[in-house]
C-alpha atoms as a PDB file:
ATOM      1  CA  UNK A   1      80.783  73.551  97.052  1.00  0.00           C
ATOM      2  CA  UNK A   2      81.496  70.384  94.995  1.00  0.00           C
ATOM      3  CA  UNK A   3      81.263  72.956  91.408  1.00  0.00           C
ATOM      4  CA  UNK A   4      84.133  74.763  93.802  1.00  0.00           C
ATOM      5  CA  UNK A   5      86.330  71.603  94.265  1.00  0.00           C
ATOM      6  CA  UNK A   6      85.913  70.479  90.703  1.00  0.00           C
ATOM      7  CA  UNK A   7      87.561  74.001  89.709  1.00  0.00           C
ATOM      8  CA  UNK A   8      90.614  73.640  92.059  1.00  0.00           C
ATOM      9  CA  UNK A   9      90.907  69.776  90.996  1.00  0.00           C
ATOM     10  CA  UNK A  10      91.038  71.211  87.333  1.00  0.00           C
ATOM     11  CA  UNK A  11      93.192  74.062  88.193  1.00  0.00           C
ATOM     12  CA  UNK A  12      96.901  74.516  87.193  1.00  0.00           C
ATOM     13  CA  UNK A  13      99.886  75.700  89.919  1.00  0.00           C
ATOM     14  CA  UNK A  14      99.020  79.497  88.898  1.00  0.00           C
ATOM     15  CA  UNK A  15      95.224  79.487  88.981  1.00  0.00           C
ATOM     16  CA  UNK A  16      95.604  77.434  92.689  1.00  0.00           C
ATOM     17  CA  UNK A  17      98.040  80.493  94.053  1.00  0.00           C
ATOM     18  CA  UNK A  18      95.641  83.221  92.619  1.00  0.00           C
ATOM     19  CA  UNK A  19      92.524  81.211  94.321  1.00  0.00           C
ATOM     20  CA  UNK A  20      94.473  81.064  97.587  1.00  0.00           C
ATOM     21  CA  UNK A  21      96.254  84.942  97.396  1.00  0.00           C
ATOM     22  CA  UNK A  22      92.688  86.241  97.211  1.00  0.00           C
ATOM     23  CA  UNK A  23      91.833  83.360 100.085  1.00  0.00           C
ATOM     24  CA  UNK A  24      93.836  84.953 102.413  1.00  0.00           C
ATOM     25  CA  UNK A  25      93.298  89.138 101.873  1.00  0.00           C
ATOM     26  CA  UNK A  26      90.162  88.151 102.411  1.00  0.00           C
ATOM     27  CA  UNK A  27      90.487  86.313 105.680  1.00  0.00           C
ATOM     28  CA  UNK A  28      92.795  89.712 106.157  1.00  0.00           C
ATOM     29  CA  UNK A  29      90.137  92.064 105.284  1.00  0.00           C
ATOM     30  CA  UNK A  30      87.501  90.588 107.448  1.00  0.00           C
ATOM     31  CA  UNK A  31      89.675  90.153 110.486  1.00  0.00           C
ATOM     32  CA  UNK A  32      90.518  93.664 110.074  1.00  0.00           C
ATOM     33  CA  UNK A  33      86.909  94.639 109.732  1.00  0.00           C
ATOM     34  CA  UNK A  34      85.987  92.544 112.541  1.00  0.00           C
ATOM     35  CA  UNK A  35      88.027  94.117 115.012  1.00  0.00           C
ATOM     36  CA  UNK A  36      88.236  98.129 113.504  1.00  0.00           C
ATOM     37  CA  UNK A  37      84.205  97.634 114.170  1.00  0.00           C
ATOM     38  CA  UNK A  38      84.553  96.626 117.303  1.00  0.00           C
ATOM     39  CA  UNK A  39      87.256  99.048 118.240  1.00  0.00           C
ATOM     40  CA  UNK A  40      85.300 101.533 117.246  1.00  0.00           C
ATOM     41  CA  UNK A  41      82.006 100.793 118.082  1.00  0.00           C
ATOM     42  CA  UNK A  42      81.032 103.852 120.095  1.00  0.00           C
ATOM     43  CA  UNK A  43      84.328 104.826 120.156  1.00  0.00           C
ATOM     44  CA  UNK A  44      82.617 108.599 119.819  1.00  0.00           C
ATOM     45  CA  UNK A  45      80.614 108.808 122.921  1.00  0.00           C
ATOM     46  CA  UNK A  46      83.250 107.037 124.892  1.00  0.00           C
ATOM     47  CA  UNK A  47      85.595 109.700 123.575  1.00  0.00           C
ATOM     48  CA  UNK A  48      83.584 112.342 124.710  1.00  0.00           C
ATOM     49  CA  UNK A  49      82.812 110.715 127.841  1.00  0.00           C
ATOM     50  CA  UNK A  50      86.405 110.339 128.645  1.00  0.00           C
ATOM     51  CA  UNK A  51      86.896 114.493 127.611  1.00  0.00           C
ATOM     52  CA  UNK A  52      84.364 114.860 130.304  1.00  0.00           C
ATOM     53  CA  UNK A  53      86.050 112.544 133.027  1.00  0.00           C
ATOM     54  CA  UNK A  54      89.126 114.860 131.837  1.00  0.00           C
ATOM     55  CA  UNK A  55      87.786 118.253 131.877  1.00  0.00           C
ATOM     56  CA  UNK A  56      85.564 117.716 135.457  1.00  0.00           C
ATOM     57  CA  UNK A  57      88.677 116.251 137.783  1.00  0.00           C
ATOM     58  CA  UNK A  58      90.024 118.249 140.588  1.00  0.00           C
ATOM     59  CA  UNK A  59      93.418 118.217 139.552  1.00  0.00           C
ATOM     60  CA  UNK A  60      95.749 116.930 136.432  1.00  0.00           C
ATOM     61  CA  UNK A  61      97.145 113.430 138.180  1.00  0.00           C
ATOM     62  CA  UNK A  62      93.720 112.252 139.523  1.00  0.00           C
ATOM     63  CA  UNK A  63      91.967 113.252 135.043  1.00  0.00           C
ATOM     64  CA  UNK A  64      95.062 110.871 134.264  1.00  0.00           C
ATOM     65  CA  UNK A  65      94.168 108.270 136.723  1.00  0.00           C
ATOM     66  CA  UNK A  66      90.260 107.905 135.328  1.00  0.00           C
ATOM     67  CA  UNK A  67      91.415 107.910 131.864  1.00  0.00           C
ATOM     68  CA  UNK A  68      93.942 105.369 132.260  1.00  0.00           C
ATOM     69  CA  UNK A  69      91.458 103.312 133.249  1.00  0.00           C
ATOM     70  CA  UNK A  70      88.838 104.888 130.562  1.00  0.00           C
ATOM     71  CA  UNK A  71      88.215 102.995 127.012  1.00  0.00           C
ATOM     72  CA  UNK A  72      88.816 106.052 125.521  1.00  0.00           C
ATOM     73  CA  UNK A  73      92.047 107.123 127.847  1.00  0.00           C
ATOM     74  CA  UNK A  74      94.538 105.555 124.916  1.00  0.00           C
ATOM     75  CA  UNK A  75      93.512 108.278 123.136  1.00  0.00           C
ATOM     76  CA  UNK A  76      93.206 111.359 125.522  1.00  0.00           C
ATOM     77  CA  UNK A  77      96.186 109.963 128.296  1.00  0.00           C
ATOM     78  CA  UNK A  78      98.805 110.617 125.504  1.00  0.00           C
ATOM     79  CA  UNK A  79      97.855 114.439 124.901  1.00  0.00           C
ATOM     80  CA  UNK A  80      97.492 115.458 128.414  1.00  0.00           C
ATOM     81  CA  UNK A  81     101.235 113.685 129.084  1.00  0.00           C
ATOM     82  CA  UNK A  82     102.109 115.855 126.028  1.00  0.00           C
ATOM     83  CA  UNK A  83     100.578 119.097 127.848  1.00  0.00           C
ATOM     84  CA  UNK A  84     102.138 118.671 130.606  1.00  0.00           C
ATOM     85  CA  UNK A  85     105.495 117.923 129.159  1.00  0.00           C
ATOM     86  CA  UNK A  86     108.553 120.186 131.206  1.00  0.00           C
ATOM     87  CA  UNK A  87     109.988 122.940 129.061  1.00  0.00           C
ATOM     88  CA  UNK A  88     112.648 121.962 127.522  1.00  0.00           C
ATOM     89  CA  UNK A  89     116.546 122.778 128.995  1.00  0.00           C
ATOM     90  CA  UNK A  90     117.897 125.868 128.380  1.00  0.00           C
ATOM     91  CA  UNK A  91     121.075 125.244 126.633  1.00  0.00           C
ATOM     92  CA  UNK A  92     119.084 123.539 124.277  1.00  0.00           C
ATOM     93  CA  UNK A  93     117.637 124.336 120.477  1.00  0.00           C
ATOM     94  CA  UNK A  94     114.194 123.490 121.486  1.00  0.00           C
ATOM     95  CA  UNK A  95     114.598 126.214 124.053  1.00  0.00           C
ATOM     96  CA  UNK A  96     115.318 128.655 121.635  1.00  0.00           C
ATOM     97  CA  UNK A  97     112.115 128.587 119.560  1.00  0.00           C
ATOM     98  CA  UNK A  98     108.857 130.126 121.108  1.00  0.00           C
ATOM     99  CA  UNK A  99     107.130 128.876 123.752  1.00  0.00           C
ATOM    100  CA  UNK A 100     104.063 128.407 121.724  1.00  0.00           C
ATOM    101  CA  UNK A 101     105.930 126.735 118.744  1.00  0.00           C
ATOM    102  CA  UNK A 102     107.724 124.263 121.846  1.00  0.00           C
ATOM    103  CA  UNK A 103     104.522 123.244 123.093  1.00  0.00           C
ATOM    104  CA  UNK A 104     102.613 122.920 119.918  1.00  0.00           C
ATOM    105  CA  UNK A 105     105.097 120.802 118.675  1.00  0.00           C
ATOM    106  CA  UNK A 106     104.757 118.367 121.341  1.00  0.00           C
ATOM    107  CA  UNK A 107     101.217 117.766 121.024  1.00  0.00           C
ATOM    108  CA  UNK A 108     101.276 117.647 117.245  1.00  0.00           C
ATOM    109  CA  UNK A 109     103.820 114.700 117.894  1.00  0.00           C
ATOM    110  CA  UNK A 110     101.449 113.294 120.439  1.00  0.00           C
ATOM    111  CA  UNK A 111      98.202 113.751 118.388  1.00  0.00           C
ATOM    112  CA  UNK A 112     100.364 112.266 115.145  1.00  0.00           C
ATOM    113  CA  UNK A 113     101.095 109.170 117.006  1.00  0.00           C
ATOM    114  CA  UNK A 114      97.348 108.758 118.447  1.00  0.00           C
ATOM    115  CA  UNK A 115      95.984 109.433 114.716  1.00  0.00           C
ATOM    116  CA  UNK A 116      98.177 106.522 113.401  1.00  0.00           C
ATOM    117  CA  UNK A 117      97.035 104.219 116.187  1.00  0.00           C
ATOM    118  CA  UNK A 118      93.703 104.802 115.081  1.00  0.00           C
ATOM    119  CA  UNK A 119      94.352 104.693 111.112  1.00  0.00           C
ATOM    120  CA  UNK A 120      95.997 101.141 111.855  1.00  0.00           C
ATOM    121  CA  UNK A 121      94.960  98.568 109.459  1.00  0.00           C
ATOM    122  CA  UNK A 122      93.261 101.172 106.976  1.00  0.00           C
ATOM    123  CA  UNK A 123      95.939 100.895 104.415  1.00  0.00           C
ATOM    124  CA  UNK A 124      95.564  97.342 104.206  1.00  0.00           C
ATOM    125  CA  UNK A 125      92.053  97.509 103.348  1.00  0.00           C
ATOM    126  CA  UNK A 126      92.138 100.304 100.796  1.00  0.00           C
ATOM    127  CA  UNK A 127      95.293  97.912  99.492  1.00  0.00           C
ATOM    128  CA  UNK A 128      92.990  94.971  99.324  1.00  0.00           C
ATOM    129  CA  UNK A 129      90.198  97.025  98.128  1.00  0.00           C
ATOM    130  CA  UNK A 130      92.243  97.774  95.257  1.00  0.00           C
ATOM    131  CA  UNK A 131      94.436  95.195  93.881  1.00  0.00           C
ATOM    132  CA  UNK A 132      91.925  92.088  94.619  1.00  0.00           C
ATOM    133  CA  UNK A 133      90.178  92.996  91.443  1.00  0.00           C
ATOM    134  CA  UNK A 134      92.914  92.938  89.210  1.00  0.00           C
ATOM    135  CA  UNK A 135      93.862  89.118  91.100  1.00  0.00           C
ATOM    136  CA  UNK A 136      90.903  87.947  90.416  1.00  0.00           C
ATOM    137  CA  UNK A 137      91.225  89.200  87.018  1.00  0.00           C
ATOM    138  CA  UNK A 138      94.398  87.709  86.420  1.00  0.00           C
ATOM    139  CA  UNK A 139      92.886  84.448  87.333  1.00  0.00           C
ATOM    140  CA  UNK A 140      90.345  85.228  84.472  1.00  0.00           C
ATOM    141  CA  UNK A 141      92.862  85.848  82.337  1.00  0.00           C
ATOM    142  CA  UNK A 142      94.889  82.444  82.781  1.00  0.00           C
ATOM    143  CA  UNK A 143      91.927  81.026  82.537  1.00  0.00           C
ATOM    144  CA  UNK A 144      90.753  81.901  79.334  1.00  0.00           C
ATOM    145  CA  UNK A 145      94.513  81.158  78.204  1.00  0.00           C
ATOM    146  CA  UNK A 146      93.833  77.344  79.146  1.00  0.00           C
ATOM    147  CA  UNK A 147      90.470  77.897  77.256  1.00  0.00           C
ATOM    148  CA  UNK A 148      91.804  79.197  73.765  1.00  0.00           C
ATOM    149  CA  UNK A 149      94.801  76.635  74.401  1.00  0.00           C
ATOM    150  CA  UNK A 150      92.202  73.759  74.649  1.00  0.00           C
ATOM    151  CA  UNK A 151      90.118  75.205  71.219  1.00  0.00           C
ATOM    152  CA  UNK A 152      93.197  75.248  69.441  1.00  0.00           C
ATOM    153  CA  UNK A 153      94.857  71.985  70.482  1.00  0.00           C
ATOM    154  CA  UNK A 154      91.495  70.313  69.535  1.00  0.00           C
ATOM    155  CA  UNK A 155      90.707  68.984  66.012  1.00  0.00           C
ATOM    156  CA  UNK A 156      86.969  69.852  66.541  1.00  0.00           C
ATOM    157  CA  UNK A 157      85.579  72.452  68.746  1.00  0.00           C
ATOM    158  CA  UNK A 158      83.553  71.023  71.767  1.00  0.00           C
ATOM    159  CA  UNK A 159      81.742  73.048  74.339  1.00  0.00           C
ATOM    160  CA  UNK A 160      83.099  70.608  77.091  1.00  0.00           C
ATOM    161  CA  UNK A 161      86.680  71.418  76.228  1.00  0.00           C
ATOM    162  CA  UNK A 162      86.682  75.201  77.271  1.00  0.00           C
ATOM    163  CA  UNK A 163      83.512  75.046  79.822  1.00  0.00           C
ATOM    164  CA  UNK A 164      85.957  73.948  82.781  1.00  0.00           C
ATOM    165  CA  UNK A 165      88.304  77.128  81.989  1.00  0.00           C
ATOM    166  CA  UNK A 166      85.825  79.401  81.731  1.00  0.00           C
ATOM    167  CA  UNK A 167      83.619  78.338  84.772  1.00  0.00           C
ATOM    168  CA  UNK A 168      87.215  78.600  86.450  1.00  0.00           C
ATOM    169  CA  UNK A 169      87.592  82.434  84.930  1.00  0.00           C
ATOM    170  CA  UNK A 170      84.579  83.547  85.710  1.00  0.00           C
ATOM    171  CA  UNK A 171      85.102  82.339  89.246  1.00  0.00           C
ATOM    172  CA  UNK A 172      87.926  84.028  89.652  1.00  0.00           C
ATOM    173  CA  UNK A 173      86.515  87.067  88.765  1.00  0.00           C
ATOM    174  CA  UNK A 174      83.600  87.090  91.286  1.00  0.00           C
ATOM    175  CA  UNK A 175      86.397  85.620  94.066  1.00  0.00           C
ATOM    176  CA  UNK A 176      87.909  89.351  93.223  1.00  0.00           C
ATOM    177  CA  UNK A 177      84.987  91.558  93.405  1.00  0.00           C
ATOM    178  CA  UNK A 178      83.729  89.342  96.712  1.00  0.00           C
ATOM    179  CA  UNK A 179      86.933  90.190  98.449  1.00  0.00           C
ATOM    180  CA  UNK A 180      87.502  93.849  97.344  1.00  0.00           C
ATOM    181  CA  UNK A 181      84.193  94.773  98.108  1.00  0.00           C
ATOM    182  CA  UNK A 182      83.643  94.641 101.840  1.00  0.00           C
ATOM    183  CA  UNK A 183      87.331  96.072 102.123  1.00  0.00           C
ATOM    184  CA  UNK A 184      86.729  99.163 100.221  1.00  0.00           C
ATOM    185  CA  UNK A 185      82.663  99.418 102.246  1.00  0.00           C
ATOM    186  CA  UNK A 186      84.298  99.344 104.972  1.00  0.00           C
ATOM    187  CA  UNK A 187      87.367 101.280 104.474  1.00  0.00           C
ATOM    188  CA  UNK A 188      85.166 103.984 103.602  1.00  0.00           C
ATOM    189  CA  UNK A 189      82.934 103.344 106.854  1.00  0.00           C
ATOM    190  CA  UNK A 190      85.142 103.032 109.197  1.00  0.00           C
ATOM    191  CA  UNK A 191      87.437 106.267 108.341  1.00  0.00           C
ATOM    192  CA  UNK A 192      84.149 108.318 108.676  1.00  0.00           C
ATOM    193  CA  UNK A 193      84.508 107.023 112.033  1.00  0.00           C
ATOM    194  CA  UNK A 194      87.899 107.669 112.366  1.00  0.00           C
ATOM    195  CA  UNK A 195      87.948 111.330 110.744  1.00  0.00           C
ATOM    196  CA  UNK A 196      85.258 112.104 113.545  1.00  0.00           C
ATOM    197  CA  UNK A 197      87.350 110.810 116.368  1.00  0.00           C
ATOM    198  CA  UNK A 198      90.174 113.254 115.041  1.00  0.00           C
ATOM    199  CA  UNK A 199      88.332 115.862 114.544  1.00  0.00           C
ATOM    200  CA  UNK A 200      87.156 115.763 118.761  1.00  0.00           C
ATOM    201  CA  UNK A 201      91.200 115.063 119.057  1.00  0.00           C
ATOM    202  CA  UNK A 202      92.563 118.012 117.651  1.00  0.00           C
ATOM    203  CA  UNK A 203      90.132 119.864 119.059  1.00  0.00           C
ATOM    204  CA  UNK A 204      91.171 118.682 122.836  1.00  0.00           C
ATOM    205  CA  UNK A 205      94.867 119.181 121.830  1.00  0.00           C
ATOM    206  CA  UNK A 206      93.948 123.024 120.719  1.00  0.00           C
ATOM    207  CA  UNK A 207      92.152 122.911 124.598  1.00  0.00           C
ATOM    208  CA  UNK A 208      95.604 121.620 126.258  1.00  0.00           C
ATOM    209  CA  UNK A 209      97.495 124.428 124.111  1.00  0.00           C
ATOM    210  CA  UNK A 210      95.627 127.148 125.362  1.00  0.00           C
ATOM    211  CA  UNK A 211      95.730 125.635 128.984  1.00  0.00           C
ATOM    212  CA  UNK A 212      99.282 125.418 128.549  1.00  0.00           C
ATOM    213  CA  UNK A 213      99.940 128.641 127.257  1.00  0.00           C
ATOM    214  CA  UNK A 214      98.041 130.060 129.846  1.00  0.00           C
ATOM    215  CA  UNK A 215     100.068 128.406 132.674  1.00  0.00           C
ATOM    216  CA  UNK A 216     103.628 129.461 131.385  1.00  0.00           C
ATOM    217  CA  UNK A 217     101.842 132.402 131.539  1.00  0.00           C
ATOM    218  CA  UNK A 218     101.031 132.232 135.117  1.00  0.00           C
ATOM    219  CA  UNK A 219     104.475 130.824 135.952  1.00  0.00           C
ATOM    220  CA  UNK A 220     106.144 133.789 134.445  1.00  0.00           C
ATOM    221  CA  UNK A 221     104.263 136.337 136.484  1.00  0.00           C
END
């Protein structure tokens, strides 16, 4: 701690910003990570659980009723309001395509919007997964600058001259491999997580198609 305040005592304007720039994606990153984990802790079996809730009630109103008040319902509530959407007025273009192409737009709208909900906060991870090296290494690089200035302002070469902007570049280049690190671990962890999730969504929004399609069947006959 005290080899870590000696470095920001002895650090210019530009190596302070780059130390506090990485500082806060990584306070970012792990707030993210913190609460994608526990969003998603499992978020699978509740999903599925929910999908069961759905699939077992008597009628439409009382499946949206338990899965409003499901973990899982944010996910499922929007694609069964997008099933049971009215068909669309009949002086209208949307009335004018097929039925099928009408109602699979609406739940590929629906299932878009849930899939971004649950993508929220990825792109700032594989951001910070990516560009916190190349901080860091900036920080390296200015450092080594106020190294090779110090050897050449100095009439005789001393090790104590350039050991405080080198200890600061090397920092700096651990600080960047420390933050990107658990960002991209867990950018790659958590969208397994996510890619399963959507997988059991499109699946249920295929379900409410064919439901669909088979009750504008019914109400044609």
């Amino acid at each position: 701690m005290q080899t870590l305040l000696a470095i920001w005592a002895q650090a210019d304007a530009v190596g302070r910003l780059v130390a506090l720039c990485l500082l806060g994606m990584s306070v970012l990153s792990w707030v993210l990570i913190v609460w994608k984990s526990w969003r998603l802790r499992g978020a699978l079996d509740s999903l599925r659980a929910a999908l069961q809730l759905l699939w077992q009630a008597p009628s439409w109103s009382l499946a949206q009723q338990r899965l409003a008040g499901h973990s899982a319902g944010a996910w499922v509530l929007p694609l069964v309001q997008a099933a049971q959407t009215p068909s669309p007025a009949a002086d209208s273009l949307a009335a004018q395509v097929d039925p099928q192409a009408q109602h699979t737009r609406v739940l590929r709208d629906a299932l878009s919007r849930v899939q971004q909900h649950l993508h929220y906060g990825q792109v700032v991870l594989a951001t910070i997964g990516a560009t916190a090296p190349f901080v860091g290494l900036l920080g390296t690089v200015w450092g080594i600058y106020h190294a090779l200035i110090a050897i050449g302002d100095a009439s005789a070469f001393q090790l104590e001259q350039v050991a405080g902007p080198v200890g600061e570049a090397l920092v700096m280049t651990a600080a960047g491999l420390a933050v990107a690190i658990p960002a991209v671990v867990a950018y790659n962890l958590l969208g397994r997580r996510i890619a399963a999730l959507e997988a059991e969504l499109e699946g249920v929004a295929h379900d409410l198609l064919a439901w669909r399609l088979g009750a504008g069947a019914n109400e044609r006959r």
